[in-house]
C-alpha atoms as a PDB file:
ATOM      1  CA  UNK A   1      34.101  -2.863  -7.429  1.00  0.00           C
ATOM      2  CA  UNK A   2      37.650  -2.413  -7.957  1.00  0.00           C
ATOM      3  CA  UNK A   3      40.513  -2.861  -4.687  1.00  0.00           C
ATOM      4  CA  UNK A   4      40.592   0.818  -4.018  1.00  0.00           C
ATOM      5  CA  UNK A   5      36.716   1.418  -3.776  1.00  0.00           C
ATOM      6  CA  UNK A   6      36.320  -1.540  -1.143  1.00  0.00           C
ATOM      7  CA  UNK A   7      39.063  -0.878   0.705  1.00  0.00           C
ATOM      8  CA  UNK A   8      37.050   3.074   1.689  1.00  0.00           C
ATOM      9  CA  UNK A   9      34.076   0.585   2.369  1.00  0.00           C
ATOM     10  CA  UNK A  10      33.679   0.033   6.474  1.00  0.00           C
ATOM     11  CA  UNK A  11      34.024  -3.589   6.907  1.00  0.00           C
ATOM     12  CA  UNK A  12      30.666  -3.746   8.930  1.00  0.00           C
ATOM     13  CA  UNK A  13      28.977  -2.463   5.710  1.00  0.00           C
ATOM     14  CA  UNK A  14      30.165  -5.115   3.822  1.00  0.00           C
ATOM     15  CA  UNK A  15      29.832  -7.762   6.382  1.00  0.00           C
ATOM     16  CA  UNK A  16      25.854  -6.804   6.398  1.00  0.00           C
ATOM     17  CA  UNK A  17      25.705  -6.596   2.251  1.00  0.00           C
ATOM     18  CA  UNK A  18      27.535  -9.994   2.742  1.00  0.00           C
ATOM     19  CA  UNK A  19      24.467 -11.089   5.002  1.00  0.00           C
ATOM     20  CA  UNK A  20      22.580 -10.375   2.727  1.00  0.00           C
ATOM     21  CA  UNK A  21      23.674 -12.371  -0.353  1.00  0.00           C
ATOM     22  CA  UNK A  22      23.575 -15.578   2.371  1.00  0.00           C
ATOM     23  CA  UNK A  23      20.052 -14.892   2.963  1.00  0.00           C
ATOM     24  CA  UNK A  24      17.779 -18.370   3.578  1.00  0.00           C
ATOM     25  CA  UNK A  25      14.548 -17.199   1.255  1.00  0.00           C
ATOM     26  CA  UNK A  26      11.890 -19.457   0.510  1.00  0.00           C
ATOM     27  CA  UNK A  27      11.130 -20.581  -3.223  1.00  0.00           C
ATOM     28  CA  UNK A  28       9.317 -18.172  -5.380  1.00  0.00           C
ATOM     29  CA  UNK A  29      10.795 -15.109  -4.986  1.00  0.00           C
ATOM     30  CA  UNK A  30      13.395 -13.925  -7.874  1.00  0.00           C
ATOM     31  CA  UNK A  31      15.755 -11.586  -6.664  1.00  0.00           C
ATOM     32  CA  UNK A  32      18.134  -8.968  -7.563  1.00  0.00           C
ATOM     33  CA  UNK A  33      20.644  -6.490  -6.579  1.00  0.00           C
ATOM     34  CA  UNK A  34      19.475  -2.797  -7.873  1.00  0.00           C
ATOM     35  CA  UNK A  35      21.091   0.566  -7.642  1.00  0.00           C
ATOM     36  CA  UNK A  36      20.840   1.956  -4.641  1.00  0.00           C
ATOM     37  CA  UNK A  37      19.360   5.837  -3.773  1.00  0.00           C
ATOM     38  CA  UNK A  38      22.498   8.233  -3.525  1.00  0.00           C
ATOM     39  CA  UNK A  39      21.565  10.585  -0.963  1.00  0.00           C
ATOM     40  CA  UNK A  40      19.825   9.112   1.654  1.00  0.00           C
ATOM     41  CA  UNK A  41      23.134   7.633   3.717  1.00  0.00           C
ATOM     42  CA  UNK A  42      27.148   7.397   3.406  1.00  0.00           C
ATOM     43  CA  UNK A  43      26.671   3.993   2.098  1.00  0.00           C
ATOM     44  CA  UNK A  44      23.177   1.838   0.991  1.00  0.00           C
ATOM     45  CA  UNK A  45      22.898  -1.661  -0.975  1.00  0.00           C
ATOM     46  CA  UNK A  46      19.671  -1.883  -2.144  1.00  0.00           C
ATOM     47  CA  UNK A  47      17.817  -4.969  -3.773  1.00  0.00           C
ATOM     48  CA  UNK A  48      14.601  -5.394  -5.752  1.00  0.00           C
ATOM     49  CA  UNK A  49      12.459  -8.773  -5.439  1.00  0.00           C
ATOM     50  CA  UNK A  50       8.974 -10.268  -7.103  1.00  0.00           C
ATOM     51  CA  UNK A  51       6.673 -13.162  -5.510  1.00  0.00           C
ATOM     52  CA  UNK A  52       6.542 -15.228  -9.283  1.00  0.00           C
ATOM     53  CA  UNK A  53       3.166 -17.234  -9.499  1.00  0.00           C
ATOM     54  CA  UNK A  54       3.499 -20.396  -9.671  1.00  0.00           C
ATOM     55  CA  UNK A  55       3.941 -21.884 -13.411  1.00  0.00           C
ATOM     56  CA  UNK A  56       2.946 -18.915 -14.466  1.00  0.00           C
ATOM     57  CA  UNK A  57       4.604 -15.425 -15.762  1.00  0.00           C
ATOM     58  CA  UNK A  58       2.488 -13.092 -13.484  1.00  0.00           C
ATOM     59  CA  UNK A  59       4.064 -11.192 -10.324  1.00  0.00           C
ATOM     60  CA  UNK A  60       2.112 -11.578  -7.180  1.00  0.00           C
ATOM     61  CA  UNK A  61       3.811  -9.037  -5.640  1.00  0.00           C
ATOM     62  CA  UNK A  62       6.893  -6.649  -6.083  1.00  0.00           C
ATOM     63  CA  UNK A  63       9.158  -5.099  -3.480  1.00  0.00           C
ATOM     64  CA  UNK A  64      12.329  -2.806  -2.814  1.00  0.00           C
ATOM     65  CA  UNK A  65      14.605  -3.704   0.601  1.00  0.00           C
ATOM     66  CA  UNK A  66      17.352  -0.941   0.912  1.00  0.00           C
ATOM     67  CA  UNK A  67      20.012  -1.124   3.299  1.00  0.00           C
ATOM     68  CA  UNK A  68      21.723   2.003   4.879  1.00  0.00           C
ATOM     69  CA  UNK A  69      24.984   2.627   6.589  1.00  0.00           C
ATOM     70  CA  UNK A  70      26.153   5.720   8.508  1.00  0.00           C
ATOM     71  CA  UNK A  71      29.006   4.654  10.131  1.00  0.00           C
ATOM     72  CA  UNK A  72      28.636   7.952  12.484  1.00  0.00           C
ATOM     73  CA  UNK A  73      25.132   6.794  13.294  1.00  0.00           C
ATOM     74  CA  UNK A  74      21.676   8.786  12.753  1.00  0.00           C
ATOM     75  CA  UNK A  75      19.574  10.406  15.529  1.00  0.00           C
ATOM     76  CA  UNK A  76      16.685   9.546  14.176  1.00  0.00           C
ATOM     77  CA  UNK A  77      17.624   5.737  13.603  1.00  0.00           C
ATOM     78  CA  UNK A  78      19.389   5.390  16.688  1.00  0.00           C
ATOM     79  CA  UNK A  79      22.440   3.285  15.092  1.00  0.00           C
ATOM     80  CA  UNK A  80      23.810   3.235  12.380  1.00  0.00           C
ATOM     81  CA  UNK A  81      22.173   0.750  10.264  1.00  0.00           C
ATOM     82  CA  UNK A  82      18.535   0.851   8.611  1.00  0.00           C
ATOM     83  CA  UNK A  83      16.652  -1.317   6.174  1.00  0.00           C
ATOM     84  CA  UNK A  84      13.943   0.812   4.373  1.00  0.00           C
ATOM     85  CA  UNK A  85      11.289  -1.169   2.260  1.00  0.00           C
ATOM     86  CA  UNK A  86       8.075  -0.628  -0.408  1.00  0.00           C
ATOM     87  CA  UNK A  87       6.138  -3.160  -1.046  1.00  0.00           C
ATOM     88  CA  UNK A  88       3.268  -3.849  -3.809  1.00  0.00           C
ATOM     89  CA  UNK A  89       0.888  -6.098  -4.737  1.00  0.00           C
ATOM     90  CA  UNK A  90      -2.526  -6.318  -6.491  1.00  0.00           C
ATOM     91  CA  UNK A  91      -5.505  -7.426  -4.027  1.00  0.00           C
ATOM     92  CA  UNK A  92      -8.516 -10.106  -4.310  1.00  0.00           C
ATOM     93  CA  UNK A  93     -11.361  -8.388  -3.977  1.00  0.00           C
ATOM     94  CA  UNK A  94     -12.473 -10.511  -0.984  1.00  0.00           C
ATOM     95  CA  UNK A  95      -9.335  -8.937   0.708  1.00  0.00           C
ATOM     96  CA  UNK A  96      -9.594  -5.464  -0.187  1.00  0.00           C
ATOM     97  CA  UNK A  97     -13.083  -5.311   1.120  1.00  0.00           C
ATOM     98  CA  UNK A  98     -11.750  -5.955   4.506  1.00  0.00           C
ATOM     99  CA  UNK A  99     -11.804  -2.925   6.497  1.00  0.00           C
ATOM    100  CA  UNK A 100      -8.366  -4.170   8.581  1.00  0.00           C
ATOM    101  CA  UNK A 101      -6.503  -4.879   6.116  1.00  0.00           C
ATOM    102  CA  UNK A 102      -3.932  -1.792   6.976  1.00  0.00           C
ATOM    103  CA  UNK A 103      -3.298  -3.112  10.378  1.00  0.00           C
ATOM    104  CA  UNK A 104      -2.754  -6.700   9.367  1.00  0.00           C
ATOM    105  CA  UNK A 105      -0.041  -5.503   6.493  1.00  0.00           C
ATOM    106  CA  UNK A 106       1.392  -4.202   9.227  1.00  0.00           C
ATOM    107  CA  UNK A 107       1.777  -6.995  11.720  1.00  0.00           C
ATOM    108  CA  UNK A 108       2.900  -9.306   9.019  1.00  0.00           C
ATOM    109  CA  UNK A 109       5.947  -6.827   8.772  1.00  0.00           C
ATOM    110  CA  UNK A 110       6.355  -6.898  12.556  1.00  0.00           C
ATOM    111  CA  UNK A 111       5.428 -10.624  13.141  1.00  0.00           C
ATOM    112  CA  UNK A 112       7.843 -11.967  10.519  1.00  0.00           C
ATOM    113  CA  UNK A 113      10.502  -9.950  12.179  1.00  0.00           C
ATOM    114  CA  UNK A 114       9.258 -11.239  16.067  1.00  0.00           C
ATOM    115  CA  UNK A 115       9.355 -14.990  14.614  1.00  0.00           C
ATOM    116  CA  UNK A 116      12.993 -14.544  13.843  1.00  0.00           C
ATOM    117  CA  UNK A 117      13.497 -13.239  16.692  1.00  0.00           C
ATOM    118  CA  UNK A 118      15.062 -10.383  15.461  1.00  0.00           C
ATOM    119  CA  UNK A 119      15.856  -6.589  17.612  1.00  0.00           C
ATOM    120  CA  UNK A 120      14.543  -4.350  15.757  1.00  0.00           C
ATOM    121  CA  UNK A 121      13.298  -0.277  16.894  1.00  0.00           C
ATOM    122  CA  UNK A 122      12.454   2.429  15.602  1.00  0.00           C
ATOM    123  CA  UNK A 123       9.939   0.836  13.349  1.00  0.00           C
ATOM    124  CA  UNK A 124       7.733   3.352  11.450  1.00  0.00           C
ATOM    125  CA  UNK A 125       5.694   3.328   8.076  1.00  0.00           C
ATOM    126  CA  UNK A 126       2.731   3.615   5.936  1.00  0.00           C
ATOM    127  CA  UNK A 127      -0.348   1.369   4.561  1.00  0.00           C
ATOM    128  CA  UNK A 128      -1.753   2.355   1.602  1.00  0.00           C
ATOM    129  CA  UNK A 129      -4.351   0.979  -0.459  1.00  0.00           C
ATOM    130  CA  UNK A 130      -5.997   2.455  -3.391  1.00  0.00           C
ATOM    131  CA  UNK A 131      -8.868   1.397  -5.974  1.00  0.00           C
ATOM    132  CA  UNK A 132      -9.300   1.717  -9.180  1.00  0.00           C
ATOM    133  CA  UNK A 133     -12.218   1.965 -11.398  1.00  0.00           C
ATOM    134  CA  UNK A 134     -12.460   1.685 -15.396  1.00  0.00           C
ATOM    135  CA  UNK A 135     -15.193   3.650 -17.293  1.00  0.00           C
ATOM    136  CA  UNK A 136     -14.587   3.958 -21.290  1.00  0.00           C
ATOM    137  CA  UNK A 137     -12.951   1.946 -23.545  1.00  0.00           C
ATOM    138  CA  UNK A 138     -11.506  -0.012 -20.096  1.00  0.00           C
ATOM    139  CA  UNK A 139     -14.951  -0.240 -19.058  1.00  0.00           C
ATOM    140  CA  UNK A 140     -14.752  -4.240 -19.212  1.00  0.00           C
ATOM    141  CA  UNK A 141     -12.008  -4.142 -16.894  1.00  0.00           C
ATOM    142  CA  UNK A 142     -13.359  -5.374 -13.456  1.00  0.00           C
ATOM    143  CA  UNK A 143     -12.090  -2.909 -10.651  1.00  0.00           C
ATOM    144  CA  UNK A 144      -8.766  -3.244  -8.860  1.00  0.00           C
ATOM    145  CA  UNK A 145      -7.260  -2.480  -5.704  1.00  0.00           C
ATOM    146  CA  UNK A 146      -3.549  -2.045  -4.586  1.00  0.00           C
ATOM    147  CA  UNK A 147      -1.873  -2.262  -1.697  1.00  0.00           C
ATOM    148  CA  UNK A 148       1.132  -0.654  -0.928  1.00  0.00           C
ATOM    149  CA  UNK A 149       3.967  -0.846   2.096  1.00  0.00           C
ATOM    150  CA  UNK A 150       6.439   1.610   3.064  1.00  0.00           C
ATOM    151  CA  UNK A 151       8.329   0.596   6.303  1.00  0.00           C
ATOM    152  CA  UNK A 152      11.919   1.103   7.752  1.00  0.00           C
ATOM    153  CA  UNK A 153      13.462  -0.281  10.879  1.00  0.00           C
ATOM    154  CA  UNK A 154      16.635   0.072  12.417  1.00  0.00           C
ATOM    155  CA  UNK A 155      18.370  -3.521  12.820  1.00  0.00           C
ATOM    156  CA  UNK A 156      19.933  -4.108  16.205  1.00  0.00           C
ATOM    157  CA  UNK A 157      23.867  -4.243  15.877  1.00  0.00           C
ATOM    158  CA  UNK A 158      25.307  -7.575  17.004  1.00  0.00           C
ATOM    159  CA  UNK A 159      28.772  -9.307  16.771  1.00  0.00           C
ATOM    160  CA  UNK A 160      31.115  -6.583  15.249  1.00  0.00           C
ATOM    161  CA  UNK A 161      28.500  -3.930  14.644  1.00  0.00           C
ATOM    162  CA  UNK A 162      26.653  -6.000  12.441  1.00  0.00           C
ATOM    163  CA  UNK A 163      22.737  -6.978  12.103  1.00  0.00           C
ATOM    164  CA  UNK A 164      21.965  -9.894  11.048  1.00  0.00           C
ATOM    165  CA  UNK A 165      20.602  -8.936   7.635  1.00  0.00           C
ATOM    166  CA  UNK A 166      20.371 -12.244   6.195  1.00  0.00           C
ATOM    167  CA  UNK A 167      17.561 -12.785   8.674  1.00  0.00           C
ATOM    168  CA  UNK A 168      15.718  -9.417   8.195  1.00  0.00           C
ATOM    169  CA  UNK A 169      15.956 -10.142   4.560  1.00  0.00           C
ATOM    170  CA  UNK A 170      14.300 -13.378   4.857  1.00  0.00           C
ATOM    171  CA  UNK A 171      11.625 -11.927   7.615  1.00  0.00           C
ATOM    172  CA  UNK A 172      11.019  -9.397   4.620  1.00  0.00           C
ATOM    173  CA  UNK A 173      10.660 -12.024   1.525  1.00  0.00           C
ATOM    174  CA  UNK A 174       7.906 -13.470   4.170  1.00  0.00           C
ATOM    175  CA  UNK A 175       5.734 -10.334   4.244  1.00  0.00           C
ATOM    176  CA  UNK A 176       6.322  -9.811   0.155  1.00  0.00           C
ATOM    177  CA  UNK A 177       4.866 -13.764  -0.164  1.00  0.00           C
ATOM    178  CA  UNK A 178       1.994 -12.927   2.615  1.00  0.00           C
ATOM    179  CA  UNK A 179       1.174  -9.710   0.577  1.00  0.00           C
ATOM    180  CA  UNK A 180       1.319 -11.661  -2.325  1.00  0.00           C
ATOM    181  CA  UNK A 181      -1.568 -14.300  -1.036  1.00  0.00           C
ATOM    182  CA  UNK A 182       0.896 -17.205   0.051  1.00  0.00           C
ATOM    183  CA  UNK A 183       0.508 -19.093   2.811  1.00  0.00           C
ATOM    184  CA  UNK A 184       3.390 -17.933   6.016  1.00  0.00           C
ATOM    185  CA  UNK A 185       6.129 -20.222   6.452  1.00  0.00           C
ATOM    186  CA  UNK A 186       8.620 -20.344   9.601  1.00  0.00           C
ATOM    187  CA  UNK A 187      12.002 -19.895   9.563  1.00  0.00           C
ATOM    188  CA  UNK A 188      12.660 -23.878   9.344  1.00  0.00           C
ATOM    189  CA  UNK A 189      10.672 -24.073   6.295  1.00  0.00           C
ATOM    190  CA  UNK A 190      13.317 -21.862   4.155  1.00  0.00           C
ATOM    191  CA  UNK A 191      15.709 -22.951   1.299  1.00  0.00           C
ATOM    192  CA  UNK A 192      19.589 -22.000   0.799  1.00  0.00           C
ATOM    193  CA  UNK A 193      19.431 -19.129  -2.299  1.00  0.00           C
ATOM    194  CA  UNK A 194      22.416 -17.554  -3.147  1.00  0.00           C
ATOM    195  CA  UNK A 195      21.986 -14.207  -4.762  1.00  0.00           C
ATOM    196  CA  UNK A 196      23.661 -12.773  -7.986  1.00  0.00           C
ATOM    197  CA  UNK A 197      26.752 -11.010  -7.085  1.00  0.00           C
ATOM    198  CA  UNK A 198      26.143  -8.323  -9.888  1.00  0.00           C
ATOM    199  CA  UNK A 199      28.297  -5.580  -8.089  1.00  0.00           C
ATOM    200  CA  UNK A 200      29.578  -4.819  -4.535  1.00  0.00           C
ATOM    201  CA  UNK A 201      28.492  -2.181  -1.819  1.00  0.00           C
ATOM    202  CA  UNK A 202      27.915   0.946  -3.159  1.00  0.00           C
ATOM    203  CA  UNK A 203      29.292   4.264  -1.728  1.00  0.00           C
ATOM    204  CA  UNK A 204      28.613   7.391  -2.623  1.00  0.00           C
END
């Protein structure tokens, strides 16, 4: 980003994309600045992320964790920050079979964000899980199931204006690994990973 574009950047903006890059994540989760949607705030930073089995090729899981900025603020967020997610992963069959499955998606999201102690409102989304059966040619395939997160929160403001993002961020990784069939870690149990700085905040 050249001098010009970051100087039309608020400075809580990039103070929160800054967060981000700081983040504490735990090991086993490659991940990556993307480009952000255009249209759905003045200014978004958006990131993509996989749970990488262990010595092995395969993702676990797969996940998107957009941040928006309206300096103005939204009605509907009440502030003027909000992180927006979607989550994937491929289920065991043991754990697609179990008939609460949505609600405990769910209250990993919330619980990772309640062991931070993070202030958080607003919270809304969707659990979705779909199977899928092979007749045919695929007919040896044994049947799958997917589950799928949509979620956004808005992030309490703090010091300056800013939410600590580096701690949603991490809260987040830990529902993408708990998705994923990992074990839950606390907030102690995290390593220092500092992420690619591919490009800076982006702004419409």
């Amino acid at each position: 980003m050249d001098s010009a574009k970051e100087s039309s950047v608020p400075l809580p903006f990039r103070r929160a994309v800054d967060g981000l890059r700081k983040a504490r994540l735990r090991p086993g989760i490659e991940i990556d600045p993307t480009r952000p949607p255009q249209r759905l705030a003045p200014h978004a930073y958006a990131l993509e992320a996989a749970v990488v089995e262990p010595g092995g090729e395969d993702d676990l899981a797969d996940g998107r964790l957009i941040l928006l900025h309206d300096p103005a603020g939204h009605e509907a967020w009440h502030g003027t920050f909000r992180l927006v997610t979607l989550v994937r992963a491929e289920l065991e069959p043991e754990m697609a079979a179990d008939p609460l499955l949505p609600d405990v998606c769910w209250s990993w999201l919330t619980g990772a964000l309640d062991a931070r102690g993070l202030s958080y409102g607003e919270a809304g989304g969707t659990v979705t899980r779909a199977s899928s059966h092979y007749f045919g040619g695929l007919a040896e395939r044994r049947p799958a199931t997917q589950i799928e997160i949509r979620a956004s929160w808005t992030p309490r403001e703090g010091v300056g204006g800013v939410p600590d993002t580096a701690a949603h961020l991490s809260a987040w990784c830990e529902l993408l690994c708990q998705v994923a069939g990992l074990p839950p870690v606390g907030p102690a149990d995290t390593a220092v990973v500092s992420l690619p700085q591919r490009r800076g905040p982006h702004h419409p």
